[in-house]
C-alpha atoms as a PDB file:
ATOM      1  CA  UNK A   1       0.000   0.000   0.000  1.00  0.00           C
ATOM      2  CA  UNK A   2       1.885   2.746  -1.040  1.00  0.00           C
ATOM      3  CA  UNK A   3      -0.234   4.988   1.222  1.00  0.00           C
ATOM      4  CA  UNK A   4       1.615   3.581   3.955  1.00  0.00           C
ATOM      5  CA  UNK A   5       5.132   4.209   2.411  1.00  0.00           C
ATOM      6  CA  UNK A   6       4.303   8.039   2.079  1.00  0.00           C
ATOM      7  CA  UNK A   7       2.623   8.126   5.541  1.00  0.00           C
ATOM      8  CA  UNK A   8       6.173   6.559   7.257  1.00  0.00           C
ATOM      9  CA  UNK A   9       8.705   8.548   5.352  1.00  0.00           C
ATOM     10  CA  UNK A  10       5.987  12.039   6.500  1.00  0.00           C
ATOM     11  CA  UNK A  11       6.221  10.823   9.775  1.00  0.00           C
ATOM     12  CA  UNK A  12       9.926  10.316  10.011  1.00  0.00           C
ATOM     13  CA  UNK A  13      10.394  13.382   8.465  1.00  0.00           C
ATOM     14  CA  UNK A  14       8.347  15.328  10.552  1.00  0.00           C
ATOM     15  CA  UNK A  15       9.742  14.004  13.609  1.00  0.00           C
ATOM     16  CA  UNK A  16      13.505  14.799  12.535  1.00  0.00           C
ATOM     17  CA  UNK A  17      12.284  18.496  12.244  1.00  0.00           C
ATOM     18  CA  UNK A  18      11.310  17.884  15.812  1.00  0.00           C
ATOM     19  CA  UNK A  19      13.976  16.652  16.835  1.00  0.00           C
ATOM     20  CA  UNK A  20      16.495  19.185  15.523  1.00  0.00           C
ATOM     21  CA  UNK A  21      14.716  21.705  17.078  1.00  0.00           C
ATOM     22  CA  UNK A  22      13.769  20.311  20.599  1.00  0.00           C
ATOM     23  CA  UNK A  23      15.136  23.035  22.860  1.00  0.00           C
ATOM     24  CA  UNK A  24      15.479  25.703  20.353  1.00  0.00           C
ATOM     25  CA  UNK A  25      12.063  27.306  20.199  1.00  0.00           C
ATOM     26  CA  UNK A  26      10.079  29.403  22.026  1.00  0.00           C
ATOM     27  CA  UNK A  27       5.835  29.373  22.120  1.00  0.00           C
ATOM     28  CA  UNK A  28       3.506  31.644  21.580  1.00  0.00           C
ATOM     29  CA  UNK A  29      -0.513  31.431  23.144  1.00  0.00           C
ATOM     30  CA  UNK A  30      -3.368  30.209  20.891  1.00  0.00           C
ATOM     31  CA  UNK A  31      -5.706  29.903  23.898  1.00  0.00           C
ATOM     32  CA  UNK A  32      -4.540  30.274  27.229  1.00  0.00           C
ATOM     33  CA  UNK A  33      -3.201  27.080  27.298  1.00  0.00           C
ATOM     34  CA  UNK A  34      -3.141  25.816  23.812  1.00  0.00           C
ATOM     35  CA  UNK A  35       0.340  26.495  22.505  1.00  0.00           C
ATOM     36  CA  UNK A  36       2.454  27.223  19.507  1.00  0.00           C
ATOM     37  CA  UNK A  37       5.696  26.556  18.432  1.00  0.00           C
ATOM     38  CA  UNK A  38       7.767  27.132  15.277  1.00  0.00           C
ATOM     39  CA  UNK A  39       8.102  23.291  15.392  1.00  0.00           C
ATOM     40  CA  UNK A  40       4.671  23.109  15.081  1.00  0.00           C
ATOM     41  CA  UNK A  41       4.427  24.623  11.869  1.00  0.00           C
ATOM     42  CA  UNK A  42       7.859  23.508  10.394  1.00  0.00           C
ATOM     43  CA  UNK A  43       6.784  19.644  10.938  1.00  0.00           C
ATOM     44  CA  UNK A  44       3.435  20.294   9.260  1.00  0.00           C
ATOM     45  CA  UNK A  45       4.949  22.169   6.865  1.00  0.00           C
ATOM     46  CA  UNK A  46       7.294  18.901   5.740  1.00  0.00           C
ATOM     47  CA  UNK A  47       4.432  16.424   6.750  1.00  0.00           C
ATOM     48  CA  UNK A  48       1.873  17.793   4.250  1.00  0.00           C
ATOM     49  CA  UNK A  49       5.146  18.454   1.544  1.00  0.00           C
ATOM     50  CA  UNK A  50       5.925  14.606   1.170  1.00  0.00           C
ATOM     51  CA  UNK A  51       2.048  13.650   0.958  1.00  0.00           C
ATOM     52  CA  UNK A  52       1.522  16.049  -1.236  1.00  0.00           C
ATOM     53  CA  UNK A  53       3.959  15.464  -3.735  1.00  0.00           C
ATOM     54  CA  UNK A  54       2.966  11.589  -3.820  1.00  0.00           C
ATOM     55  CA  UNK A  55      -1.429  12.588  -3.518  1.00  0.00           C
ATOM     56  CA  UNK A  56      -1.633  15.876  -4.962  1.00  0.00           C
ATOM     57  CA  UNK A  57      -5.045  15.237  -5.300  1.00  0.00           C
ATOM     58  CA  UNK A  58      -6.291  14.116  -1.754  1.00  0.00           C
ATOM     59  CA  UNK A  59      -7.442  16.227   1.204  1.00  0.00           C
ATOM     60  CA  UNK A  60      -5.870  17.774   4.172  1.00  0.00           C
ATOM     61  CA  UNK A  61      -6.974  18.204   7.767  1.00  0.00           C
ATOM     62  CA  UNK A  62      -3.828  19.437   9.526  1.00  0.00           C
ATOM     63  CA  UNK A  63      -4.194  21.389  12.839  1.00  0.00           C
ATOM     64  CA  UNK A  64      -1.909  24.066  12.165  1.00  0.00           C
ATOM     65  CA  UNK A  65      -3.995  25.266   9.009  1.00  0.00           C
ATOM     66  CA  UNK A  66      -7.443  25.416   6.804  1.00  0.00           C
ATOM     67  CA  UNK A  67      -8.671  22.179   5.811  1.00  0.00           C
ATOM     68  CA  UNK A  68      -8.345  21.372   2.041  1.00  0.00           C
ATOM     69  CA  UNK A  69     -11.176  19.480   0.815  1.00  0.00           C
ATOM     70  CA  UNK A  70     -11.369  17.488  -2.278  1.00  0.00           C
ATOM     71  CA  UNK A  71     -14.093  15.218  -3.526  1.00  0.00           C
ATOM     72  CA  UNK A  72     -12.134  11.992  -4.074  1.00  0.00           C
ATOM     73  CA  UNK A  73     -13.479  10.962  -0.710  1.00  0.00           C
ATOM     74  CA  UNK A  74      -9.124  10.953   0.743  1.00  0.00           C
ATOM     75  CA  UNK A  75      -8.150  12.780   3.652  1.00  0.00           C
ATOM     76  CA  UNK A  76      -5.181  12.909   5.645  1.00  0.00           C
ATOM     77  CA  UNK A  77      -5.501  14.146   9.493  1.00  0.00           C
ATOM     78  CA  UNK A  78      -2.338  15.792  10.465  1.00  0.00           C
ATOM     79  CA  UNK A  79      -1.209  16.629  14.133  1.00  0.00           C
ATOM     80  CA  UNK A  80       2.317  17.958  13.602  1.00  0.00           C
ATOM     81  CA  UNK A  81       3.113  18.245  16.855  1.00  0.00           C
ATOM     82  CA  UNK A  82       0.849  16.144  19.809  1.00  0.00           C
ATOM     83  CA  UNK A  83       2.276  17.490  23.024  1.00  0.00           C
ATOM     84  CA  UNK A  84       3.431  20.829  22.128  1.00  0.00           C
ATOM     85  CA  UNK A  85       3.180  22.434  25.682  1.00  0.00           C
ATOM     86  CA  UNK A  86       5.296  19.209  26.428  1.00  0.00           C
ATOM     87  CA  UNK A  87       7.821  20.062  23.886  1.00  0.00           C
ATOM     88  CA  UNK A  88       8.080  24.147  24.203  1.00  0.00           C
ATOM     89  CA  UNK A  89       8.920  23.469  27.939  1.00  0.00           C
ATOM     90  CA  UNK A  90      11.466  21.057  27.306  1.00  0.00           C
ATOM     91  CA  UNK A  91       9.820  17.998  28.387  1.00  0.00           C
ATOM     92  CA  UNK A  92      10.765  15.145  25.671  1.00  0.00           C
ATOM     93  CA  UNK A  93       7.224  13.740  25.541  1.00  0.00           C
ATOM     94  CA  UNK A  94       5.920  14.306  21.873  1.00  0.00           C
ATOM     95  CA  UNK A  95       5.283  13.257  18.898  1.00  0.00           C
ATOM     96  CA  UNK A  96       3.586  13.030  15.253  1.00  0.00           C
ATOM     97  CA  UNK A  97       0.197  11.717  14.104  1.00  0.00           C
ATOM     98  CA  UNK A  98      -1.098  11.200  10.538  1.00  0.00           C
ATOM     99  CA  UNK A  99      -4.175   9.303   9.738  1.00  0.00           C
ATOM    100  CA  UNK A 100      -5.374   8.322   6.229  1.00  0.00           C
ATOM    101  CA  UNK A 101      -9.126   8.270   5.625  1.00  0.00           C
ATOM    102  CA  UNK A 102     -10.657   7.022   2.816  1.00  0.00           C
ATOM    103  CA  UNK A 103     -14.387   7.888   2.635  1.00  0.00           C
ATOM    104  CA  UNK A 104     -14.875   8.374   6.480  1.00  0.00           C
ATOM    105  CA  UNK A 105     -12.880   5.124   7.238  1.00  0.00           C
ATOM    106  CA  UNK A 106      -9.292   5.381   8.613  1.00  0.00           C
ATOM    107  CA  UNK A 107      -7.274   2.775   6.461  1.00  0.00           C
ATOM    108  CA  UNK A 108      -3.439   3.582   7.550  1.00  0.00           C
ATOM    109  CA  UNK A 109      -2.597   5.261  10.503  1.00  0.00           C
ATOM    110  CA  UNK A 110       0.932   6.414  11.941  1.00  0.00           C
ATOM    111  CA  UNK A 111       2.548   7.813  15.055  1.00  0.00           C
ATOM    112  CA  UNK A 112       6.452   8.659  15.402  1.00  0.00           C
ATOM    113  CA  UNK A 113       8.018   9.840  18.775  1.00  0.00           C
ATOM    114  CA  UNK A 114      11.255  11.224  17.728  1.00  0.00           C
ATOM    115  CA  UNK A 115      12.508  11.008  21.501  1.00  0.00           C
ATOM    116  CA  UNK A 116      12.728   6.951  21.857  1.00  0.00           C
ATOM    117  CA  UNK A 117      12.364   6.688  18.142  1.00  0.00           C
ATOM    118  CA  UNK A 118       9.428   4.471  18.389  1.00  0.00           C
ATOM    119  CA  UNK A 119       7.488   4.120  15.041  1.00  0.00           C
ATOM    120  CA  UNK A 120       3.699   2.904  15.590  1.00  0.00           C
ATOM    121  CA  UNK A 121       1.855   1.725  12.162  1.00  0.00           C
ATOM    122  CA  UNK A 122      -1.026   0.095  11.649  1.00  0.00           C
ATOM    123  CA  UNK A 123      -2.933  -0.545   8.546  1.00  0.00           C
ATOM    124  CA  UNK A 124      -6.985  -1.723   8.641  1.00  0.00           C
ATOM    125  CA  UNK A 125      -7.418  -5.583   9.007  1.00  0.00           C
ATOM    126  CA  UNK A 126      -3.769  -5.756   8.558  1.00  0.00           C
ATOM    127  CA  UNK A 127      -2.484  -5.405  12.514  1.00  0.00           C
ATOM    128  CA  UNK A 128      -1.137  -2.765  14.641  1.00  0.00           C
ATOM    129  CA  UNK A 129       3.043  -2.741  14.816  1.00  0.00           C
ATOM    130  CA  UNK A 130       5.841  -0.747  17.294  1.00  0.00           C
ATOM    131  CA  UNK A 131       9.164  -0.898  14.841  1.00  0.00           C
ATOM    132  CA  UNK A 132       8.113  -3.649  13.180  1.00  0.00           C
ATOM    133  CA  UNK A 133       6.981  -5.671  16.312  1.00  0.00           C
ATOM    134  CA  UNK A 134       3.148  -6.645  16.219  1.00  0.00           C
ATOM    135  CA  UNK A 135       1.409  -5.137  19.330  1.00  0.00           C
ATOM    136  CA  UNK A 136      -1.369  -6.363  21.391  1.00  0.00           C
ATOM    137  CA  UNK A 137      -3.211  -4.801  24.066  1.00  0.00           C
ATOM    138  CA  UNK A 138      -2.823  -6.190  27.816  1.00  0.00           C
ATOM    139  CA  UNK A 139      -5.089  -8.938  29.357  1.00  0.00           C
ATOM    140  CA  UNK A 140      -5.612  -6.744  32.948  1.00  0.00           C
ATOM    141  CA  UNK A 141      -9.520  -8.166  33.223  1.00  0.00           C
ATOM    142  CA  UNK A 142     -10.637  -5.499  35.868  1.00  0.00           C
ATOM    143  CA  UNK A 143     -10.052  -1.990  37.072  1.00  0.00           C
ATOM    144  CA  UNK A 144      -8.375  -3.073  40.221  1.00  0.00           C
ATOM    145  CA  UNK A 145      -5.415  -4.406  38.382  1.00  0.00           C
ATOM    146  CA  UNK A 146      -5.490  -1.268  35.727  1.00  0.00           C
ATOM    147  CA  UNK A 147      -2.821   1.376  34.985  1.00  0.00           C
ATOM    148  CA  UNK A 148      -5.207   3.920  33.189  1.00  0.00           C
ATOM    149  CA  UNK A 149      -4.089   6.984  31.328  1.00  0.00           C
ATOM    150  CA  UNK A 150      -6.096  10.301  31.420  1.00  0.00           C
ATOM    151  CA  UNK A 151      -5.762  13.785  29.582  1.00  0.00           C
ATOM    152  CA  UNK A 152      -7.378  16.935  30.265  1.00  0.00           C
ATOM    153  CA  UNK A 153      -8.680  19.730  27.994  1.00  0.00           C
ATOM    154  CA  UNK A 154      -7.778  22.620  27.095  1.00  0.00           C
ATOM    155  CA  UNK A 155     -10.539  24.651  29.149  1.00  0.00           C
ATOM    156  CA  UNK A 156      -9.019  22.312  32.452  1.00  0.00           C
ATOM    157  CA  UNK A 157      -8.658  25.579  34.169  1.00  0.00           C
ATOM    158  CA  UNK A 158     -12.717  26.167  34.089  1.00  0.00           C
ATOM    159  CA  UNK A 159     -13.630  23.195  34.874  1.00  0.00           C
ATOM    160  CA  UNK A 160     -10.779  21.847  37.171  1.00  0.00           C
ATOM    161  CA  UNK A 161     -13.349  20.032  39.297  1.00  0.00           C
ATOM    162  CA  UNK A 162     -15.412  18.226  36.494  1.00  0.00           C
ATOM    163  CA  UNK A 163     -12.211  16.656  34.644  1.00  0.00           C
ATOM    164  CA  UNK A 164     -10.727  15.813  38.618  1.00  0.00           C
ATOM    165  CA  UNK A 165     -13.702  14.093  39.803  1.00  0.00           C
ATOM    166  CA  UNK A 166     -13.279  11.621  37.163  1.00  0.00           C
ATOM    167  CA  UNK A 167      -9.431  10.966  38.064  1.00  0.00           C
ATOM    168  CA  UNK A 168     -10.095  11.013  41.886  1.00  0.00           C
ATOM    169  CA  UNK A 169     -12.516   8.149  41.000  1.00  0.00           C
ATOM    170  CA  UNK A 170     -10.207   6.243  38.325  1.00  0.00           C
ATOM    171  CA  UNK A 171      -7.745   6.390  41.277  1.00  0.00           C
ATOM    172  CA  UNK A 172      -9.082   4.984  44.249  1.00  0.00           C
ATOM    173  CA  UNK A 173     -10.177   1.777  42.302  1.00  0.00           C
ATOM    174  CA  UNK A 174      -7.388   1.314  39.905  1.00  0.00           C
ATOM    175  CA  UNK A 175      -3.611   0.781  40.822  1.00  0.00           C
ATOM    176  CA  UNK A 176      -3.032   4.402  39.536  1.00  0.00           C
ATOM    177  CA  UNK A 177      -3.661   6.598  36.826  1.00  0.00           C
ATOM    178  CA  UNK A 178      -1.122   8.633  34.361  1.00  0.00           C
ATOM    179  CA  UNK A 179      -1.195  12.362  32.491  1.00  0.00           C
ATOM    180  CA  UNK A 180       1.577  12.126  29.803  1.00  0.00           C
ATOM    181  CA  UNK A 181      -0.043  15.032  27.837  1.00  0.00           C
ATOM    182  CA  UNK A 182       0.190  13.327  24.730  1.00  0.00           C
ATOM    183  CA  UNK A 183      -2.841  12.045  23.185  1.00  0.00           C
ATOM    184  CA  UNK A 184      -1.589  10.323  20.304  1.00  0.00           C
ATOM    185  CA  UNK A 185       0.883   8.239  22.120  1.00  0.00           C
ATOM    186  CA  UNK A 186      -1.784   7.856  25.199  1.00  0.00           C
ATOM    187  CA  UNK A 187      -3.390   5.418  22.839  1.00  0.00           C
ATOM    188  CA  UNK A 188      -0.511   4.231  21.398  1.00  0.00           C
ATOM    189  CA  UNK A 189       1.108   3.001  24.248  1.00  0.00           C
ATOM    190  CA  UNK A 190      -2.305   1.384  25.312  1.00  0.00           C
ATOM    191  CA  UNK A 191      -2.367  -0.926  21.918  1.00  0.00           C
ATOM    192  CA  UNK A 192       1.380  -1.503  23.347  1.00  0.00           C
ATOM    193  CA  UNK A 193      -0.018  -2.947  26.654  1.00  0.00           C
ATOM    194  CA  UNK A 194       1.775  -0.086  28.535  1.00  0.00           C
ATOM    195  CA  UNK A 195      -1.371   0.589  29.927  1.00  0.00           C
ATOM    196  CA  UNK A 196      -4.766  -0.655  30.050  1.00  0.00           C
ATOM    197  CA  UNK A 197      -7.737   2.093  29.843  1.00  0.00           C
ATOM    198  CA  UNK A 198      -7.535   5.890  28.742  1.00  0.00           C
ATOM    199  CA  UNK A 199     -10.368   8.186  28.667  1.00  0.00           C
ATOM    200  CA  UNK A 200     -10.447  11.733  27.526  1.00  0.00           C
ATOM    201  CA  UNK A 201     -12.535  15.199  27.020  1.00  0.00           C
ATOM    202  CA  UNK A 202     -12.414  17.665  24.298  1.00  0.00           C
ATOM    203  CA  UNK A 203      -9.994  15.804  21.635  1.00  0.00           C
ATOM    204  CA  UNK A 204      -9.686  16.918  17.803  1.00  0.00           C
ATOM    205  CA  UNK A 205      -9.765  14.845  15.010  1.00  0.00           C
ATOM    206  CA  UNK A 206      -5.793  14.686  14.695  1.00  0.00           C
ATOM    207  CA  UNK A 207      -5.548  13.629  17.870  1.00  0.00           C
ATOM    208  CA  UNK A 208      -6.877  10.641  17.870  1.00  0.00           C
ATOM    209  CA  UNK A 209      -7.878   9.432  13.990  1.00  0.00           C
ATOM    210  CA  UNK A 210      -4.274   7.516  14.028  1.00  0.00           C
ATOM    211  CA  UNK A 211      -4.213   6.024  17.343  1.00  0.00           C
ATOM    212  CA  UNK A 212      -8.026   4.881  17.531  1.00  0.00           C
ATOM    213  CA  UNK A 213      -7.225   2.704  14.689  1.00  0.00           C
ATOM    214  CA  UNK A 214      -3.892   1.136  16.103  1.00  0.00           C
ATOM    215  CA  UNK A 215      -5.277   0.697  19.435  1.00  0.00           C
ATOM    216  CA  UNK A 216      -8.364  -1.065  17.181  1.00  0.00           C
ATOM    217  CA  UNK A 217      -6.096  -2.990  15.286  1.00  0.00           C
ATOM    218  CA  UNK A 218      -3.763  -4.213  18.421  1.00  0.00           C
ATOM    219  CA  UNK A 219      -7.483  -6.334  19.819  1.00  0.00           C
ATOM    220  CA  UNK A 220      -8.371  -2.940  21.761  1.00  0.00           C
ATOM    221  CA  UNK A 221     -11.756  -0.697  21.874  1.00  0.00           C
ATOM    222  CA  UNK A 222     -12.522   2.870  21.092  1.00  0.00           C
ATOM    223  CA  UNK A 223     -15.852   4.633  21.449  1.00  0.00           C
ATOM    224  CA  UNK A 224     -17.114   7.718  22.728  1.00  0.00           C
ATOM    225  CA  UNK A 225     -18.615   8.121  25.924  1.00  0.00           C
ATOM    226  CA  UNK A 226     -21.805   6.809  25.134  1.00  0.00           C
ATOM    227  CA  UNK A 227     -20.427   3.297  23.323  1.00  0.00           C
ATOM    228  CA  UNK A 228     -20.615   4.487  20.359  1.00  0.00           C
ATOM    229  CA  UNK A 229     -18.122   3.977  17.411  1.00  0.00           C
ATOM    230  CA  UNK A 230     -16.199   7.312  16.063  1.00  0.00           C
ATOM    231  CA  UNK A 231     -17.128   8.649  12.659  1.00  0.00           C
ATOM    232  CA  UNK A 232     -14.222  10.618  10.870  1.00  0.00           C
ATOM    233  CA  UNK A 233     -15.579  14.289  10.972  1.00  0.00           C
ATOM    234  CA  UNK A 234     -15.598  17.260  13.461  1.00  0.00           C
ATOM    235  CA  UNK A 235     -16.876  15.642  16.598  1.00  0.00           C
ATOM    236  CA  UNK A 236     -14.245  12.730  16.171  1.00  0.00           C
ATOM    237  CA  UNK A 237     -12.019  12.592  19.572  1.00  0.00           C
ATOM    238  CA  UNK A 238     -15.109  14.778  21.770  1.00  0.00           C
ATOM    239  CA  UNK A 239     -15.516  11.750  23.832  1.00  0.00           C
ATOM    240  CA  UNK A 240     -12.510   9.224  23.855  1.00  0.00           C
ATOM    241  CA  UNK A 241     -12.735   5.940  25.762  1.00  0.00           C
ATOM    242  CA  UNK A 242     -10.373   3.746  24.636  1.00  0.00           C
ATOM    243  CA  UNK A 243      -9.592   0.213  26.688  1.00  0.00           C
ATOM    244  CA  UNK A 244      -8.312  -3.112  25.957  1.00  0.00           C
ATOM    245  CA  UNK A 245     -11.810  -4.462  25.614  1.00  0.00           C
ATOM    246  CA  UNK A 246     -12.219  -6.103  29.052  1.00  0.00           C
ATOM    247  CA  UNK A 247     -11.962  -2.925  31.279  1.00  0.00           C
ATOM    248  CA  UNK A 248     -14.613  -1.102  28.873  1.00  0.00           C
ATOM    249  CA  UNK A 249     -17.837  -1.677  30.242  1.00  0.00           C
ATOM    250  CA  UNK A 250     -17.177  -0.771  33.986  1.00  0.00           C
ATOM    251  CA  UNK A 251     -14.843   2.673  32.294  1.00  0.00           C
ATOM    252  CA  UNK A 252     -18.021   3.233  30.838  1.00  0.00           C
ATOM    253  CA  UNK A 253     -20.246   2.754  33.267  1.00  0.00           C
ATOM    254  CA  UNK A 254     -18.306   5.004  36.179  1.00  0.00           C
ATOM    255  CA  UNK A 255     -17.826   7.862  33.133  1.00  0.00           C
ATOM    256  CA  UNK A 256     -21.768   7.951  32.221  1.00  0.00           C
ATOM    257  CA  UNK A 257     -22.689   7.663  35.945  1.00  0.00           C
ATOM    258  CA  UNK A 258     -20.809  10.944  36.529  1.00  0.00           C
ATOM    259  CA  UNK A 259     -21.437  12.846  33.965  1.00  0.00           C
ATOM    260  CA  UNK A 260     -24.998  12.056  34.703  1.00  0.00           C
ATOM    261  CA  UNK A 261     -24.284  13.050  38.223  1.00  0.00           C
END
């Protein structure tokens, strides 16, 4: 699938621009804690240069600019940079996400952390992979035996108490729960059986449309909040709930009872 070829050599690319320029940049404030770095748009910059040299044709979500829209049904969802408040601070927890869409089903999807060089690929009914190593998500069968992962949105500072309610409940039943800040590789490293259940408020589309599918294709689950399969499109990533299957139900239950609360 030479989708796949182009969507490697972007993400490799894109990650060497973030590599060379780790500690070099400073940020400036899209929101008051959404970030911007020159990284940012330098990656996306490359990213969206290799695919469209090889897809001139084909669409572009990227976060860092306008969509381009094209009516061949093709869309690439572009997050440059996934942890950028990470990166402009100097913490080396980042990484790029591309996702390929083919009328409103994500076919090949890619995340590269440029920091421990770990490539994650995974292509629809073909597997999920970590540098060529197939993944598969863990067999923890209950929450009491979980590591979970959590994230928090970007208006965290209004509604501190909402997205905290949630983690003070995740942690009293669960061995513990982790913030990396790093949404892409959140559900990465749960098709990698690094952890076991990660839920999530207020995620974009590039976000999530590369890592749903490898956490999908490592045996895991995604859905939004309500159980519900994503669709490609502008609520994609709202509501993120992803799990290695057996922890699902009871994340699901203990989300919808609060938010109901």
């Amino acid at each position: 699938m030479k989708e796949t070829d182009i969507l490697k050599k972007a993400l490799e690319e894109g990650g060497a621009v973030l590599a060379a320029k780790f500690g070099k940049v400073s940020y400036r404030l899209k929101g008051r804690a959404n970030l911007l770095t020159e990284a940012d748009l330098a990656s996306q910059k490359k990213v969206i240069s290799v695919i469209s040299r090889a897809f001139p044709d084909d669409g572009i979500m990227a976060e860092e600019s306008p969509a381009r829209e094209t009516p061949n049904g093709r869309l690439w969802i572009i997050d440059p940079l996934d942890g950028t408040t990470n990166y402009a601070h100097g913490f080396p927890a980042a990484a790029v996400s591309i996702g390929f869409s083919d009328n409103g089903v994500v076919k090949a999807a890619g995340v590269y952390d440029p920091f421990r060089r770990e490539l994650f690929l995974a292509r629809k009914g073909r597997g999920a992979f970590l540098n060529g190593r197939r993944l598969s998500v863990s067999k923890v069968p209950a929450l009491s035996k979980a590591l979970l992962v959590t994230g928090f949105a970007y208006d965290r500072a209004e509604r501190a108490e909402f997205y905290c309610g949630f983690f003070a409940e995740f942690m009293k039943i669960s061995h513990d729960v982790r913030r990396m800040g790093v949404a892409s590789l959140d559900l990465c490293w749960l098709a990698a059986g690094r952890t076991d259940g990660y839920w999530e408020f207020g995620l974009k589309s590039w976000d999530v449309a590369a890592g749903g599918l490898i956490v999908e294709e490592a045996g895991g689950r995604v859905t939004d909040f309500a159980g519900k399969p994503w669709k490609v499109g502008a609520g994609m990533g709202s509501q993120t709930l992803a799990t290695n299957g057996r922890l699902h139900a009871s994340m699901l239950k203990l989300i919808r009872r609060r938010i109901g609360g």
